[in-house]
Protein backbone atom coordinates (compact mmCIF):
# COMPACT_ATOMS: atom_id res chain seq x y z
CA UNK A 1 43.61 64.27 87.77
CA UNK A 2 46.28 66.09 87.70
CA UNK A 3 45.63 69.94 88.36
CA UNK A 4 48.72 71.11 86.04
CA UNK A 5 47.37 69.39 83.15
CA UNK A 6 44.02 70.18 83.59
CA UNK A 7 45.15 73.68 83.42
CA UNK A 8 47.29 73.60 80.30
CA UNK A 9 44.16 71.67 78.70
CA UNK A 10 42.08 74.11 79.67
CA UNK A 11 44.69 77.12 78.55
CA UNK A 12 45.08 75.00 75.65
CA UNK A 13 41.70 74.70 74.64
CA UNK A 14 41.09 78.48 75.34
CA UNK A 15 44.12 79.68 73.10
CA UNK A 16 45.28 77.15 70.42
CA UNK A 17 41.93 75.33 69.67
CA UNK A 18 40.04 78.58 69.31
CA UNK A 19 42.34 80.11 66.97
CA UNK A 20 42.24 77.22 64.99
CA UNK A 21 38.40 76.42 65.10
CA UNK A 22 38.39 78.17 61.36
CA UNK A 23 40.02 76.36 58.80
CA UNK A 24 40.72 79.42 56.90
CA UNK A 25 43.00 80.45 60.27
CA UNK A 26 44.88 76.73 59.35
CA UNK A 27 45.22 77.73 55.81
CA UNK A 28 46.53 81.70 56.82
CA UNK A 29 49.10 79.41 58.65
CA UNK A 30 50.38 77.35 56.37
CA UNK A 31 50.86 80.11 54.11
CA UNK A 32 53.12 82.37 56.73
CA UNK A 33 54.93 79.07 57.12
CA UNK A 34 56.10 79.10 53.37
CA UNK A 35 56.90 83.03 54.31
CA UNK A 36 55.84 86.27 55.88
CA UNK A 37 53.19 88.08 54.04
CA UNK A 38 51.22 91.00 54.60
CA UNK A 39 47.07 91.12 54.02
CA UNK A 40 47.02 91.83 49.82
CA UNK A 41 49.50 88.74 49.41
CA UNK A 42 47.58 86.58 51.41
CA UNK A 43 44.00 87.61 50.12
CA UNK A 44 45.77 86.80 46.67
CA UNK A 45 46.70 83.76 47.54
CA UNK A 46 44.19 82.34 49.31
CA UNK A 47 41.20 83.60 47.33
CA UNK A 48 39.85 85.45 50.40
CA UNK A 49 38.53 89.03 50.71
CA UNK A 50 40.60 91.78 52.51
CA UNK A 51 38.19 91.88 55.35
CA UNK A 52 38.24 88.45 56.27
CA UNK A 53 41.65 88.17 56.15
CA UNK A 54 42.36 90.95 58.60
CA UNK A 55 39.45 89.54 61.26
CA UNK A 56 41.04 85.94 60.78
CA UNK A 57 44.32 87.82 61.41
CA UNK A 58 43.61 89.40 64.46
CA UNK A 59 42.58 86.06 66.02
CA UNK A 60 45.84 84.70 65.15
CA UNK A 61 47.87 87.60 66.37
CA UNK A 62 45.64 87.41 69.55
CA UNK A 63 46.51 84.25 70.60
CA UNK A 64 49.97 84.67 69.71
CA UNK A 65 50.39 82.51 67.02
CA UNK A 66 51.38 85.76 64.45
CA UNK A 67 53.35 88.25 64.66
CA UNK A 68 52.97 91.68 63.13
CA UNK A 69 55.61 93.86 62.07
CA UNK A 70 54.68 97.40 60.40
CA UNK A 71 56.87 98.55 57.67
CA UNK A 72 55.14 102.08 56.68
CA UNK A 73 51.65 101.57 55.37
CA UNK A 74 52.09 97.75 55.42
CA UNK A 75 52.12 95.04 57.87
CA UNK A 76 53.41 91.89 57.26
CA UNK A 77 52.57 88.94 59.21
CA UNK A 78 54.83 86.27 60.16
CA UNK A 79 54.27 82.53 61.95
CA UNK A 80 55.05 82.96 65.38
CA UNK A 81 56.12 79.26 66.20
CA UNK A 82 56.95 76.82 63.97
CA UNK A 83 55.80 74.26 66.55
CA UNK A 84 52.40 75.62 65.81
CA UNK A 85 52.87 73.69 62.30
CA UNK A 86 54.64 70.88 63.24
CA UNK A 87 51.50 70.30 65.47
CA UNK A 88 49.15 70.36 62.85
CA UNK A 89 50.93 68.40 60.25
CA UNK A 90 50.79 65.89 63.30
CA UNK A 91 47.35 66.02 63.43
CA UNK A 92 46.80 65.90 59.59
CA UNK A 93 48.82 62.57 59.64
CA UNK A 94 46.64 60.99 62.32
CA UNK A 95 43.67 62.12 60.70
CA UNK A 96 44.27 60.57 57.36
CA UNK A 97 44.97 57.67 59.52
CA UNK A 98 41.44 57.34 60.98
CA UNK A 99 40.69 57.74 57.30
CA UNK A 100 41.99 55.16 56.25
CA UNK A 101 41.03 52.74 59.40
CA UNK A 102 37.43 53.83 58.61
CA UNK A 103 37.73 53.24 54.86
CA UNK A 104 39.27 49.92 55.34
CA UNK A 105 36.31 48.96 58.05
CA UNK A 106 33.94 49.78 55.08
CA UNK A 107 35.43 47.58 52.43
CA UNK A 108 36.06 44.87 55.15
CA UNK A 109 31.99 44.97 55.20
CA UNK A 110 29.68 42.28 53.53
CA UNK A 111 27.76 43.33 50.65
């Protein structure tokens, strides 16, 4: 195998999947894709307590996938890459693929 692959899997798996293993860290996402927002807005929109927000947070800004930028008393949060959404509208594509394979395979059955 090759040993530069294996390492960006490995980096890979380490950094992006992590930070995405929540699916409230997805949603956070998608929502500083439509535009940077500090904690309050995103709480507000995402139906999420103020605590949970901020720990979901600093995984993102962690693995570099948020930025932070203080303005006074408030932070606002921005997507880091837009690659990082790109990637998972990718994967939301293929999955509703498999969806749909699998849902097909079940109709395709006998009764």
């Amino acid at each position: 195998m090759n040993s530069t692959l294996e390492l960006e899997v490995t980096q890979l798996h380490a950094e992006i999947c992590a930070g995405l293993a929540d699916p409230s860290r997805i949603l956070i996402l998608y929502e500083l894709a439509q535009s940077p927002r500090n904690v309050t807005e995103l709480c507000n929109s995402l139906g999420m307590s103020q605590p949970l927000v901020s720990r979901h947070l600093k995984v993102l800004r962690e693995r570099g996938m948020v930025n932070a930028e203080r303005n006074g008393t408030t932070i606002t949060y921005s997507l880091a890459n837009a690659k990082i959404i790109e990637a998972l509208d990718l994967l939301r594509a293929a999955m509703r693929e498999i969806v749909a394979k699998r849902a097909a395979l079940v109709q395709a059955m006998p009764d």
